[in-house]
Protein backbone atom coordinates (compact mmCIF):
# COMPACT_ATOMS: atom_id res chain seq x y z
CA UNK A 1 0.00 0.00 0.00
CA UNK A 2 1.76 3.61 -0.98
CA UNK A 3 -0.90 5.59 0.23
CA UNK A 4 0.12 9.15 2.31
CA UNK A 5 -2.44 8.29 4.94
CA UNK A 6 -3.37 4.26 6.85
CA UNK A 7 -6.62 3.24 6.02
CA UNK A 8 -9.26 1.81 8.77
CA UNK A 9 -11.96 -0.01 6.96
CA UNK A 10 -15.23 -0.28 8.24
CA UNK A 11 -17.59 -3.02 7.00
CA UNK A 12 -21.01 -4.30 8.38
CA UNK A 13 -24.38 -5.41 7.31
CA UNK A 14 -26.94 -2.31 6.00
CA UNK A 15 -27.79 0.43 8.89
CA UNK A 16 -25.20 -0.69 11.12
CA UNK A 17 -23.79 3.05 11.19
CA UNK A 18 -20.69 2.69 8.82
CA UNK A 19 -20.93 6.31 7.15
CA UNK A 20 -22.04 8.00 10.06
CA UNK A 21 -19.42 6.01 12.27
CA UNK A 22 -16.82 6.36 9.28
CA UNK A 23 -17.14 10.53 9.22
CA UNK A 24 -17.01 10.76 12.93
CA UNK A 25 -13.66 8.46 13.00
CA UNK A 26 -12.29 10.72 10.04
CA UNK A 27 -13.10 13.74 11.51
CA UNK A 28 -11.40 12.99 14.85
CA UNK A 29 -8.27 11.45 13.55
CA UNK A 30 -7.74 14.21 11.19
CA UNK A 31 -7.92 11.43 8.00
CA UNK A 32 -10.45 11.48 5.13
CA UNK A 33 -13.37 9.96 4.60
CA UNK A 34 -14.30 7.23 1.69
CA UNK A 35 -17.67 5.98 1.35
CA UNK A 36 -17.07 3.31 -1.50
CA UNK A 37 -21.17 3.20 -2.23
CA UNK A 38 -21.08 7.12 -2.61
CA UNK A 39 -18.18 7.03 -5.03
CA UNK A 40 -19.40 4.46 -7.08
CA UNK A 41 -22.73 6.33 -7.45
CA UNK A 42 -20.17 9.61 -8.44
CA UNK A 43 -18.95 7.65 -11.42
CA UNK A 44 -21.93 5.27 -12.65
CA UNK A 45 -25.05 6.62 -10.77
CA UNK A 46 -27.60 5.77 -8.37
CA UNK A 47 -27.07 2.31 -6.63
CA UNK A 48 -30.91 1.57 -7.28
CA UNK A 49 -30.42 2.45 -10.95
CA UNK A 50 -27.33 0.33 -11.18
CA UNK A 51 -29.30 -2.61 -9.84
CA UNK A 52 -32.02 -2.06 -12.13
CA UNK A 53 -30.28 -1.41 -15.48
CA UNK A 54 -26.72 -3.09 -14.97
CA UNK A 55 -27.53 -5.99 -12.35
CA UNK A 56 -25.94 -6.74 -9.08
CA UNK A 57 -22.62 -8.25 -11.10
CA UNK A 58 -21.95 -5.20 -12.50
CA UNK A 59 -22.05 -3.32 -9.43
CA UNK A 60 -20.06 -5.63 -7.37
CA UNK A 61 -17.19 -5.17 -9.80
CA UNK A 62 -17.43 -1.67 -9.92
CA UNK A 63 -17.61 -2.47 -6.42
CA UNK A 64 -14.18 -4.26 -6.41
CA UNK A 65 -12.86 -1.47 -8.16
CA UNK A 66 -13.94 1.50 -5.36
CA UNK A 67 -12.56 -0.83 -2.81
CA UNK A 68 -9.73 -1.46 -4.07
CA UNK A 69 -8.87 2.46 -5.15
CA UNK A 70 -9.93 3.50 -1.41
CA UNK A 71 -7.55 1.32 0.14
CA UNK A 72 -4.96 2.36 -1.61
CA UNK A 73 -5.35 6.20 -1.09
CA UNK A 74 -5.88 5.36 2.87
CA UNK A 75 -8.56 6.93 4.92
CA UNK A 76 -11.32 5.95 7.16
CA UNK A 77 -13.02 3.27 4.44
CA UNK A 78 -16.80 3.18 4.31
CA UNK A 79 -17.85 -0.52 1.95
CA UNK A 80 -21.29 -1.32 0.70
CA UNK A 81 -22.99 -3.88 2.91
CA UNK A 82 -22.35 -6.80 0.76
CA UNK A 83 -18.54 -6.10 -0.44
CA UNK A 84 -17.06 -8.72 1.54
CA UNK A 85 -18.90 -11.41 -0.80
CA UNK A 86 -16.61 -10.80 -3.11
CA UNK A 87 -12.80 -13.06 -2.35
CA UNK A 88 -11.11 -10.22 -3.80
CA UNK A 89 -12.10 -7.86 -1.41
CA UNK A 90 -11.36 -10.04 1.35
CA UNK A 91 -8.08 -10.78 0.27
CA UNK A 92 -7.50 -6.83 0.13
CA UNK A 93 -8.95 -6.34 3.73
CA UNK A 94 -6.18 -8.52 5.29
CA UNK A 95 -3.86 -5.12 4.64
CA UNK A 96 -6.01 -3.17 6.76
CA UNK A 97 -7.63 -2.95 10.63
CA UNK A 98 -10.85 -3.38 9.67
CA UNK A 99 -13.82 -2.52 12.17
CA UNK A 100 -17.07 -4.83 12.02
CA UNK A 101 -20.04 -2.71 13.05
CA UNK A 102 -23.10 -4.82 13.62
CA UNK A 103 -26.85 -4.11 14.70
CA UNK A 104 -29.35 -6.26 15.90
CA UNK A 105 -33.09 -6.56 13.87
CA UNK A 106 -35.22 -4.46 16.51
CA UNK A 107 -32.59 -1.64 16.20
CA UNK A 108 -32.14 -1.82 12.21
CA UNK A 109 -35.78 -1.73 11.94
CA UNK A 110 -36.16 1.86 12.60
CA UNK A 111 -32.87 3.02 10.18
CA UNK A 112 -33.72 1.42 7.19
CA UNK A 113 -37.52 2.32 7.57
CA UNK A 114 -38.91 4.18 4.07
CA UNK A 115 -35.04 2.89 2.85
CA UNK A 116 -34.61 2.42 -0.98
CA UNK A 117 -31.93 -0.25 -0.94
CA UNK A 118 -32.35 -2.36 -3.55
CA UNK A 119 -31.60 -5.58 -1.87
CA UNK A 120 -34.44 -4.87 0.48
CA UNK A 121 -36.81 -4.16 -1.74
CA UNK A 122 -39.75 -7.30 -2.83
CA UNK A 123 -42.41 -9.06 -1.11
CA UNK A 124 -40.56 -10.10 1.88
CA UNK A 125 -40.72 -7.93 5.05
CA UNK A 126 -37.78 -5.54 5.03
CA UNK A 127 -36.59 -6.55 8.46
CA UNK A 128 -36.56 -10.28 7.81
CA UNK A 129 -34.38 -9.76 4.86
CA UNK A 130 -31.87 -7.97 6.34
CA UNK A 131 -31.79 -10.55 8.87
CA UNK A 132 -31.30 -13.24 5.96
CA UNK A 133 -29.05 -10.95 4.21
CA UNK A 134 -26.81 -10.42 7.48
CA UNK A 135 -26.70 -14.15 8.52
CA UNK A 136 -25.76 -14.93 5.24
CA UNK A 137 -22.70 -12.42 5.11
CA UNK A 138 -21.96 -12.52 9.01
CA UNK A 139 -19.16 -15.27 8.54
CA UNK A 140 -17.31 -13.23 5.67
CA UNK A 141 -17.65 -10.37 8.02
CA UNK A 142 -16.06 -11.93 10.57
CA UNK A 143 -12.94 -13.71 8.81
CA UNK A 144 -11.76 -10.38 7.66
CA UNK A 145 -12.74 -8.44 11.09
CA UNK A 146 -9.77 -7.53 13.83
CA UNK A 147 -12.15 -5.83 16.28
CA UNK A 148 -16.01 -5.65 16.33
CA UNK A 149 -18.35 -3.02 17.60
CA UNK A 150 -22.46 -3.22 18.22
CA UNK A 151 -24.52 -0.46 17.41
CA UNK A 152 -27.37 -0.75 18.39
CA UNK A 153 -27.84 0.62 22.00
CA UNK A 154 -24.93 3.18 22.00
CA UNK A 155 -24.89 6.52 19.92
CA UNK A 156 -23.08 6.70 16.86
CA UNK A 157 -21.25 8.99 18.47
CA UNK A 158 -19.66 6.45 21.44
CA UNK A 159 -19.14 3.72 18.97
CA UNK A 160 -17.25 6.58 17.42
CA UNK A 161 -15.17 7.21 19.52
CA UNK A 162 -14.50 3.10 20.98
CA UNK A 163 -13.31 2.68 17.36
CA UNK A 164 -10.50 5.80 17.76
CA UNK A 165 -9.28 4.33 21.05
CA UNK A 166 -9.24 1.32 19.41
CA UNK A 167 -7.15 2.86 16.61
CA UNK A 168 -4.63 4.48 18.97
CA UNK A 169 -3.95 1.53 21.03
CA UNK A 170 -2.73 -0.68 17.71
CA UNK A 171 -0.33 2.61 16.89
């Protein structure tokens, strides 16, 4: 990795608080802030739209791709919910401390109320997929996690700042 700055990647399933988490860590370490779902939508457009007219294979490359570029320029590292599917990405995250954020169904169930993710959308209750979705991604999440962090009874803000202390002790 040549980047000027370390990275800190933060992965976890949807609503678990990785952007909010992710600009709270940059901001108080003094290192940017990459949110690989925001840049892909920068270059190829909404995620929805991506899913709809490209398919989830296309994305998850483009995917790759975001990953891949973050990591390299260092930062506090923001990935889509489902990026650790992908062996290439996991093989990239054993660089990097990466944080697991996770979040339990009754807490989720208010943040991704109204959501527009496309993997959430269908006949199936919202909440019950993510809970599918996350216990089918849990074990990728944890073979490439060094520390993990629940969000779902302590402000964004706490979790926050567990994950800087966390930081400074592995300097």
């Amino acid at each position: 990795m040549n980047s000027a700055e370390p990275a800190i990647v933060l992965i976890g399933p949807m609503g678990s608080g990785k952007t909010s988490i992710g600009r709270r860590v940059a901001k108080a370490t003094g290192l940017h802030f990459v949110d690989t779902d925001k840049a892909i939508a920068r270059e190829h457009g909404p995620i929805p739209a991506i899913f709809a007219e490209h398919g989830e294979t296309q994305f998850r490359a483009w995917e790759r791709e975001a990953v891949a570029e973050a990591i390299a320029g260092g930062g506090v590292i923001s990935l889509g919910g489902g990026a650790v599917i992908a062996p290439e990405t996991r093989a990239l995250l054993q660089s990097v401390p990466v944080v697991l954020l996770t979040v339990s169904p009754e807490a989720v169930a208010a943040r991704i109320a109204g959501d527009a993710r496309p993997l959430l959308q269908g006949e199936e209750d919202p909440v019950q997929r993510w809970t599918r979705i996350f216990a089918e991604r849990r074990a990728l999440y944890e073979e490439v996690a060094d520390v993990h962090f629940d969000t779902s009874r302590v402000p964004m803000s706490r979790v926050a700042e567990q994950v800087v202390e966390w930081m400074r002790g592995r300097a």
